[in-house]
Protein backbone atom coordinates (compact mmCIF):
# COMPACT_ATOMS: atom_id res chain seq x y z
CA UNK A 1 -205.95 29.90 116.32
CA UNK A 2 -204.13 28.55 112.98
CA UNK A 3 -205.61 24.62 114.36
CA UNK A 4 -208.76 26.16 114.35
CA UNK A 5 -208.79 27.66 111.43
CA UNK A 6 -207.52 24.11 109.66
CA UNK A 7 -210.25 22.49 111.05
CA UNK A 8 -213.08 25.00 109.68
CA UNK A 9 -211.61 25.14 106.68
CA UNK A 10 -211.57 21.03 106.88
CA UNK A 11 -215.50 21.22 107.96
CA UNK A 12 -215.97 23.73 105.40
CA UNK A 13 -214.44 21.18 102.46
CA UNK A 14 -216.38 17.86 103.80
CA UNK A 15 -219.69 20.27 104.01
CA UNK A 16 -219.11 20.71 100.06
CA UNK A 17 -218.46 17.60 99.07
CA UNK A 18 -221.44 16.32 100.55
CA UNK A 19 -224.16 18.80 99.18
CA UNK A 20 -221.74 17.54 95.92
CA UNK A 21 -222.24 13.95 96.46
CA UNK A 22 -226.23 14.80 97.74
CA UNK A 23 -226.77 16.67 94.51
CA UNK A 24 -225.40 14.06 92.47
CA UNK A 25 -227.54 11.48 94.13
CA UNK A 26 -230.51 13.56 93.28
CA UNK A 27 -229.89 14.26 90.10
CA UNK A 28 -229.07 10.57 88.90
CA UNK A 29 -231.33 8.80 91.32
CA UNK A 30 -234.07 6.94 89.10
CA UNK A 31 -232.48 7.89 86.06
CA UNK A 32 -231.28 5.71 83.56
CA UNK A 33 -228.04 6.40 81.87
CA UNK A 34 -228.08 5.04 77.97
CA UNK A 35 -224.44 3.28 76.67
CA UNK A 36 -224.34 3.82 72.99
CA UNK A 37 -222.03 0.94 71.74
CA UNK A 38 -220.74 1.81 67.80
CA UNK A 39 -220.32 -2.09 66.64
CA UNK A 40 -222.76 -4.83 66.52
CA UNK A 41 -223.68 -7.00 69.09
CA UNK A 42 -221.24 -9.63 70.11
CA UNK A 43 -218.12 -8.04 69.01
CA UNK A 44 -215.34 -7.17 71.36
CA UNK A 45 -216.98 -3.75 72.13
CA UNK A 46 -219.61 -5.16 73.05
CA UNK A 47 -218.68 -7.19 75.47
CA UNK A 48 -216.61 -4.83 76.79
CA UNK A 49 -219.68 -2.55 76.87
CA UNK A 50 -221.78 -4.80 78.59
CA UNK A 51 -219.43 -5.73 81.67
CA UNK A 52 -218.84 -2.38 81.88
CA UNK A 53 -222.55 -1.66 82.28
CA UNK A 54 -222.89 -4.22 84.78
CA UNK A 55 -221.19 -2.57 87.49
CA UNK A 56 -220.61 0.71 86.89
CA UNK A 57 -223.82 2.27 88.10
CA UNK A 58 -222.43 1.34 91.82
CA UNK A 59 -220.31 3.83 91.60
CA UNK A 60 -222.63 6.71 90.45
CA UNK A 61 -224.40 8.54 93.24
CA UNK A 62 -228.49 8.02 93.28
CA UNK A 63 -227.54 4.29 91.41
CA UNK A 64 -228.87 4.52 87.92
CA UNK A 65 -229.80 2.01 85.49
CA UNK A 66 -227.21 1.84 82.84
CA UNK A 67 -228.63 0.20 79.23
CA UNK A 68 -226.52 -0.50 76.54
CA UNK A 69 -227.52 0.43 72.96
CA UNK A 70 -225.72 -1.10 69.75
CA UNK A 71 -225.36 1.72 67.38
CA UNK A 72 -223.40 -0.01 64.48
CA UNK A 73 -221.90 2.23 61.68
CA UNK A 74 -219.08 4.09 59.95
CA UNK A 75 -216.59 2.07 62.50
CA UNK A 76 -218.66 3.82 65.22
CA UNK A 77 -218.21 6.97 63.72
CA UNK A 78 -221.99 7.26 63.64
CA UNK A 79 -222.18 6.75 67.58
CA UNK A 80 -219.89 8.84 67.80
CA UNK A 81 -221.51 11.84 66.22
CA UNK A 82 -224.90 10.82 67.96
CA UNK A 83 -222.79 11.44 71.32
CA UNK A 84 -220.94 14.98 69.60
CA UNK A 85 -224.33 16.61 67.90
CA UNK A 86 -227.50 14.83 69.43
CA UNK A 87 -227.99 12.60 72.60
CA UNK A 88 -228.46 14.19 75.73
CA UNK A 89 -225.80 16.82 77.21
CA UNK A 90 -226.86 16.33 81.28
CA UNK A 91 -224.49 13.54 82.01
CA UNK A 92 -227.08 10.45 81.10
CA UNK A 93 -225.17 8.98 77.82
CA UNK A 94 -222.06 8.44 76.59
CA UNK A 95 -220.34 5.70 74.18
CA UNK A 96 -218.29 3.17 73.43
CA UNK A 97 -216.04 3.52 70.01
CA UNK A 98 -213.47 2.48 68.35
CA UNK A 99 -210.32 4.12 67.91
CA UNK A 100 -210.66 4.32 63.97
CA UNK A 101 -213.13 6.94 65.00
CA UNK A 102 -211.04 9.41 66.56
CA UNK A 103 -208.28 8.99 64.44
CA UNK A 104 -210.55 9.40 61.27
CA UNK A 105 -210.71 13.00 60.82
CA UNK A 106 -207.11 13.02 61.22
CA UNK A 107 -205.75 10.88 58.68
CA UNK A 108 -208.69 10.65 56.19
CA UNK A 109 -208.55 13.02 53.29
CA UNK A 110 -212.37 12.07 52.48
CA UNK A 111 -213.56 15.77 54.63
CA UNK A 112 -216.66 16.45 56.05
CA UNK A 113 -215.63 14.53 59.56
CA UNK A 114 -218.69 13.22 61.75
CA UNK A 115 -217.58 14.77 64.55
CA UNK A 116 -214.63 16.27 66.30
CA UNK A 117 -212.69 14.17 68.64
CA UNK A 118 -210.82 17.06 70.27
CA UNK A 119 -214.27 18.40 71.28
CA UNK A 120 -215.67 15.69 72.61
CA UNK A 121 -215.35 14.87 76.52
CA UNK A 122 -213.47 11.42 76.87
CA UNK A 123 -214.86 9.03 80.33
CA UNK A 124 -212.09 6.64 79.80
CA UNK A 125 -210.29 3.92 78.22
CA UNK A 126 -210.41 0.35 79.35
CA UNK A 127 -207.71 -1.26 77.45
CA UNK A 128 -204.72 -1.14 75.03
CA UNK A 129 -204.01 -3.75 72.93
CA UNK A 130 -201.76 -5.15 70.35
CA UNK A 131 -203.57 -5.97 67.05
CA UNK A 132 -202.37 -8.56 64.75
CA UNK A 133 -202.83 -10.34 60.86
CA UNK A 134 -203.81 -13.61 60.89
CA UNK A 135 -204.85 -16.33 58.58
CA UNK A 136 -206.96 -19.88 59.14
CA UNK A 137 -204.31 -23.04 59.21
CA UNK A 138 -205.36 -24.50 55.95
CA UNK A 139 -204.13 -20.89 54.34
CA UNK A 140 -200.77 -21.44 52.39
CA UNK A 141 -199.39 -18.01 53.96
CA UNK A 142 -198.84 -18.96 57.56
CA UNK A 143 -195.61 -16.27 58.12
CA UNK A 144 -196.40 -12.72 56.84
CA UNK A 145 -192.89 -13.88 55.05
CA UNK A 146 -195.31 -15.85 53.36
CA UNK A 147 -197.63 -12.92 52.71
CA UNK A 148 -194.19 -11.13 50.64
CA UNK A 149 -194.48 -14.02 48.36
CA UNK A 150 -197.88 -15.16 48.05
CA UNK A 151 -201.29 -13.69 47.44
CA UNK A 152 -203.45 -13.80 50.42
CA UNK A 153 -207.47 -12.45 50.80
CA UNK A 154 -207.95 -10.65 53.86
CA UNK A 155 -211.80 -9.61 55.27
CA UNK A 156 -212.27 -6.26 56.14
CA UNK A 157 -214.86 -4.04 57.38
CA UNK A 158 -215.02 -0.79 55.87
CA UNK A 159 -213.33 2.53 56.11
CA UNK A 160 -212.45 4.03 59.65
CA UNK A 161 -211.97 0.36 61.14
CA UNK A 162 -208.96 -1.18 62.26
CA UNK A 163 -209.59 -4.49 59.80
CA UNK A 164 -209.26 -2.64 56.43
CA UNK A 165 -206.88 0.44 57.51
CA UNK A 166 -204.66 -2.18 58.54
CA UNK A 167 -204.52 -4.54 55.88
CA UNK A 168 -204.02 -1.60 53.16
CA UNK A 169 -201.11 -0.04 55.58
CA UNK A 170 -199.37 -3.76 55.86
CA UNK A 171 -200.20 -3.53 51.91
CA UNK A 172 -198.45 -0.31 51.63
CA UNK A 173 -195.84 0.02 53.79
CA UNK A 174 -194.38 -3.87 53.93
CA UNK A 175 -195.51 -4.75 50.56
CA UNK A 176 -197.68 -7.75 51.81
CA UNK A 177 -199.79 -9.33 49.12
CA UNK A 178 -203.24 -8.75 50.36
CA UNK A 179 -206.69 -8.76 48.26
CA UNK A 180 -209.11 -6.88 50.69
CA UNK A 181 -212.37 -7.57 50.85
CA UNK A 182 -213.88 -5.31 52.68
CA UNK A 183 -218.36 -4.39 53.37
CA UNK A 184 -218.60 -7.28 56.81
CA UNK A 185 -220.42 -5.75 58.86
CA UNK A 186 -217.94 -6.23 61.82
CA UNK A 187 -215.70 -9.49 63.58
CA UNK A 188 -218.17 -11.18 64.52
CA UNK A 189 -219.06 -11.70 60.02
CA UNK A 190 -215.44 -11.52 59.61
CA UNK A 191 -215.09 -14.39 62.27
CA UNK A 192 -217.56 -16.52 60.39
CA UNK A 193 -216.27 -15.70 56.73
CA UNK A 194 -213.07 -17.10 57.68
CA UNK A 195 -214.26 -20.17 59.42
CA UNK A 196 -216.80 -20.79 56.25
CA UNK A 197 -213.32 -20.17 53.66
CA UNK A 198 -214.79 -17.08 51.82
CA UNK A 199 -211.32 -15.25 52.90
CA UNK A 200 -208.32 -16.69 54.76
CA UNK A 201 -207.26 -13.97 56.74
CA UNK A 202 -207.82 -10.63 58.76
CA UNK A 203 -205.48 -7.48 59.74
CA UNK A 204 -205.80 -5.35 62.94
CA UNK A 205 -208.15 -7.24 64.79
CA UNK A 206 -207.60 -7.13 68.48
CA UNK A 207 -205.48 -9.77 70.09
CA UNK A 208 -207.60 -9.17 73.47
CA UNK A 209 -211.16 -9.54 71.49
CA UNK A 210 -209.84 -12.72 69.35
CA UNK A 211 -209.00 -14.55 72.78
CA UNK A 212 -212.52 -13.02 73.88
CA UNK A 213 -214.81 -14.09 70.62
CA UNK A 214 -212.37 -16.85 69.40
CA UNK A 215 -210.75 -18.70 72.10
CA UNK A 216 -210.68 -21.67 70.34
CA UNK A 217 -209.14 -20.54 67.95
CA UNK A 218 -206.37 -20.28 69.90
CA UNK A 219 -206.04 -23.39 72.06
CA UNK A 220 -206.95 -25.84 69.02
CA UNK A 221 -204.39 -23.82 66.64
CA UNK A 222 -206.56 -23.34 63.97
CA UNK A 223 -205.16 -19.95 63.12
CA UNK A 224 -201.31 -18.44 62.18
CA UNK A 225 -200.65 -15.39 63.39
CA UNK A 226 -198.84 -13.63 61.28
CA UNK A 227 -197.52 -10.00 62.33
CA UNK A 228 -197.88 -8.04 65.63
CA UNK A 229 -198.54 -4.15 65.75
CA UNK A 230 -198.17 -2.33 68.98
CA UNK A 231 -196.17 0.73 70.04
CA UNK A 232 -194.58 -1.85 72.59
CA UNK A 233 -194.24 -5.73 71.89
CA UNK A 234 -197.16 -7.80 73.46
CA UNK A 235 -195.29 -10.64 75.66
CA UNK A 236 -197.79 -13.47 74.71
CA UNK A 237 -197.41 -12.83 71.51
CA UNK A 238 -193.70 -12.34 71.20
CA UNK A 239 -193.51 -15.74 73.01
CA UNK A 240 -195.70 -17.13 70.26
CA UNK A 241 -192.55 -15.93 68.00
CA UNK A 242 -195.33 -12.86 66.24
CA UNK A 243 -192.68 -10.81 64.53
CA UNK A 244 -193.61 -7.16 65.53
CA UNK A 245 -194.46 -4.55 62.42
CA UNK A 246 -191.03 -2.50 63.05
CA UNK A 247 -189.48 -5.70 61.06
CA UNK A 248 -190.72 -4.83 57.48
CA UNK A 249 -190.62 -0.95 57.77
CA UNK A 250 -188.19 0.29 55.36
CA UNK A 251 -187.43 4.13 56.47
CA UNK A 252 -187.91 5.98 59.47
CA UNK A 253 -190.32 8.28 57.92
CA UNK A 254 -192.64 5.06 57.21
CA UNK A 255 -191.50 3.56 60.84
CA UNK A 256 -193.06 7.04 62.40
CA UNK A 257 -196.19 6.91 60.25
CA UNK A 258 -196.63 3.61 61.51
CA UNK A 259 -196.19 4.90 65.10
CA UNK A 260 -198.70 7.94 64.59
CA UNK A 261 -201.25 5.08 63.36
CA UNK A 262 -200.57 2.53 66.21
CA UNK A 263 -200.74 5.13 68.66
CA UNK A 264 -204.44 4.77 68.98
CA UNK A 265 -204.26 1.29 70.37
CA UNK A 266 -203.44 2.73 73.40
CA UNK A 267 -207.09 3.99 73.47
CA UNK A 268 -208.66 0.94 72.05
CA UNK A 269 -211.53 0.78 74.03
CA UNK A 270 -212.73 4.63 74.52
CA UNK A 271 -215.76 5.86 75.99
CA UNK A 272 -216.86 9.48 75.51
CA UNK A 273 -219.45 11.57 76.30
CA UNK A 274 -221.20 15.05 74.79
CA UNK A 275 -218.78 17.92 74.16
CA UNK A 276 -221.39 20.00 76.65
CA UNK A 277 -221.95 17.58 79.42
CA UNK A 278 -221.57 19.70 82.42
CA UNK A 279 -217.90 19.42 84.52
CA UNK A 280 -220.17 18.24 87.26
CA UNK A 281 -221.46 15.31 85.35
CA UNK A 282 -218.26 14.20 83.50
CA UNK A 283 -216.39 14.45 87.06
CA UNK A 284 -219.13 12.13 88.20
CA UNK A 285 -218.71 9.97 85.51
CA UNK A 286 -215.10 9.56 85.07
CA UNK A 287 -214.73 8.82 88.96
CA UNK A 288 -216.91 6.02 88.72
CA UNK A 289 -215.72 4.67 85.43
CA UNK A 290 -211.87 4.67 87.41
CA UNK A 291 -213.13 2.85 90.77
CA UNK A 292 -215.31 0.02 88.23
CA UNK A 293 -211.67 -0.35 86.58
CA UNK A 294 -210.52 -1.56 89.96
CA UNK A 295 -213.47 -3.09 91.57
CA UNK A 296 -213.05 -6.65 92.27
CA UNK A 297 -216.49 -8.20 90.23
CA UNK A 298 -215.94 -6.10 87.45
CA UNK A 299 -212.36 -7.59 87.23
CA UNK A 300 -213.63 -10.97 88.04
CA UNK A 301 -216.09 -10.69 85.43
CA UNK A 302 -213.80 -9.67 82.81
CA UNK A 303 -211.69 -12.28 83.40
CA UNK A 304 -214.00 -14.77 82.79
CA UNK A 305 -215.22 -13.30 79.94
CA UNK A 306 -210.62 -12.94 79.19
CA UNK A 307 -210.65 -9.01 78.49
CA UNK A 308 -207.52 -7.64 79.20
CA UNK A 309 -208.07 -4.80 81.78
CA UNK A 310 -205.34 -1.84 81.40
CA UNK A 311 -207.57 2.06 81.70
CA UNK A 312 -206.28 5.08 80.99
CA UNK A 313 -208.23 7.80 83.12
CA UNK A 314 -210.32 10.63 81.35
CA UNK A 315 -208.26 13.05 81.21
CA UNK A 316 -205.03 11.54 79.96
CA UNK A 317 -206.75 10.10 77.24
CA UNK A 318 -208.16 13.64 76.49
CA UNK A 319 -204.60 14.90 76.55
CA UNK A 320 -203.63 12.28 74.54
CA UNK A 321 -205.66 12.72 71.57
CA UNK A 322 -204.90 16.65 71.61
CA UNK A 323 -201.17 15.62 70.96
CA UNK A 324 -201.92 13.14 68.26
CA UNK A 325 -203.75 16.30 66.75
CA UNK A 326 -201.00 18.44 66.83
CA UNK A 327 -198.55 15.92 64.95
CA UNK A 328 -196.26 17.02 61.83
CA UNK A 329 -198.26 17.50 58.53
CA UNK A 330 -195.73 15.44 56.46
CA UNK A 331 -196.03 12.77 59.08
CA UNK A 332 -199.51 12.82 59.16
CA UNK A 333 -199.85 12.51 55.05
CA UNK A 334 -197.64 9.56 54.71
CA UNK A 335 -200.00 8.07 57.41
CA UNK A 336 -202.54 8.84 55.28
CA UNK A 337 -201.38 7.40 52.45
CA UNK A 338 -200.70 4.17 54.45
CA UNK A 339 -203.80 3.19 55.18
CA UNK A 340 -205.99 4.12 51.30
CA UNK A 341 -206.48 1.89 48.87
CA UNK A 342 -203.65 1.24 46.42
């Protein structure tokens, strides 16, 4: 009797799952699903995007079409509100942003936030990353010793990205002798300001998107990298003899500001979706988003393209920006204070 009740109950469970898996089918079949991407074209994001896009539709039930949309602005703070206030809640967009984003409402003291990222439904992560300061070769700072000593002008974007939060924290918190210029419009302007000599350097750029964009860069040695920041050391670069951040703290109050800021690269390459897409659809959506992560040409195509591959699922990622919310006040304001202007 109990064997026959395990296997109705066993019928019973493969039954659902496939009206699940039908409905799905139906509901995405012949639908296109739009990938809102909150940098310009060519960046990191991007490509990151884009490779994404390429494969991940296999893994959606019904197959749709997934286009990629660059919606450039505010560090993608303004794709990120499209996603929170006005793109479609049914499960047919989501978007790629930047960490800068999420961690925006939290340590800028500016108000009126573009969206909430506690709200919002998070698909995934694809990567973490280290992020490091670097100058051209013919710069005379070439160790950020150097940078303690000598004034140094460092291209930024504008607030909420990486590129100018992390040149005024090095500014603040080590003392580094940066002039920012910041208003490019993203790495890829950065990338050619530096190669033209209108500024020597740049701070938290990705080390995974400068071996993407700039790989030659890197195997003709036309850059110094300077500092490393990272919650953990970055192997490559520690072999390169990068010094890590944690070098030229001075307190343990700055050291965990520094931590609460950094914490973010661990979600460096997040992809979210509307705060009211049904649990149906975001199931749907973060399943297929974990098998592309594993699926042989989507890793083969990344490596070609050399993006580092490391995801975070969904829902840890979801988890893990709840706890960043919740951290200290005073720990939060002296992160704060890292990152604004002088």
């Amino acid at each position: 009797m109990h064997f026959m009740k395990f296997k109705l109950c066993i019928g019973i469970v493969t039954t659902l799952l496939a009206i699940e898996q039908a409905f799905a089918a139906d509901f995405y079949a012949g639908k296109t699903i739009e990938l809102s991407v909150g940098s310009d074209a060519g960046g990191g994001y991007d490509i990151y995007a884009r490779t994404l896009a390429r494969h991940m539709g296999r893994y959606i039930p019904g197959h749709p079409t997934i286009i990629v949309k660059n919606m450039p602005g505010a560090g993608s703070g303004r794709a990120a509100n499209y996603i929170a206030t006005i793109a479609p809640k049914d499960g047919t967009a989501f978007a790629a942003i930047m960490p800068g984003a999420i961690m925006d409402p939290l340590l800028s003291d500016r108000g009126g936030a573009l969206f909430d990222p506690t709200k919002v439904l998070y698909v995934g992560t694809a990567s973490n990353d280290s992020r490091v300061c670097l100058t051209m070769k013919p710069s005379a700072v070439k160790t950020f010793d150097d940078a303690l000593v000598h004034p140094v002008t460092i291209g930024a974007i504008s607030t909420n990205d990486s590129t100018r939060d992390y040149a005024f924290m090095h500014k603040r918190m080590s003392a580094a002798k940066f002039d920012v210029v910041s208003g490019y419009k993203g790495t890829v302007e950065i990338g050619l300001a530096l190669e033209r000599g209108e500024v020597e350097g740049v701070c938290g750029w990705g080390w995974s998107s400068i071996k993407s964009q700039k790989p030659g860069w890197i195997s003709d040695g036309k850059i110094n990298v300077l500092v490393q920041v990272g919650l953990e050391p970055n192997t490559e670069l520690t072999a390169m003899n990068v010094p890590p951040v944690w070098k030229y703290l001075k307190n343990d109050e700055d050291r965990q500001a520094v931590e609460l800021i950094a914490s973010q690269q661990v979600m460096i390459r997040s992809y979210i979706a509307p705060p009211q897409t049904p649990p149906e659809q975001i199931g749907i959506l973060r399943a297929a988003f974990d098998a592309t992560m594993k699926d042989r040409q989507f890793l083969e195509d990344a490596e070609t393209q050399r993006l580092v591959v490391e995801p975070m699922p969904g829902a840890k990622v979801q988890e893990l920006v709840r706890k960043l919310y919740a951290t200290p006040a005073n720990i939060v304001e002296r992160a704060r204070l890292a990152i604004s202007p002088p």
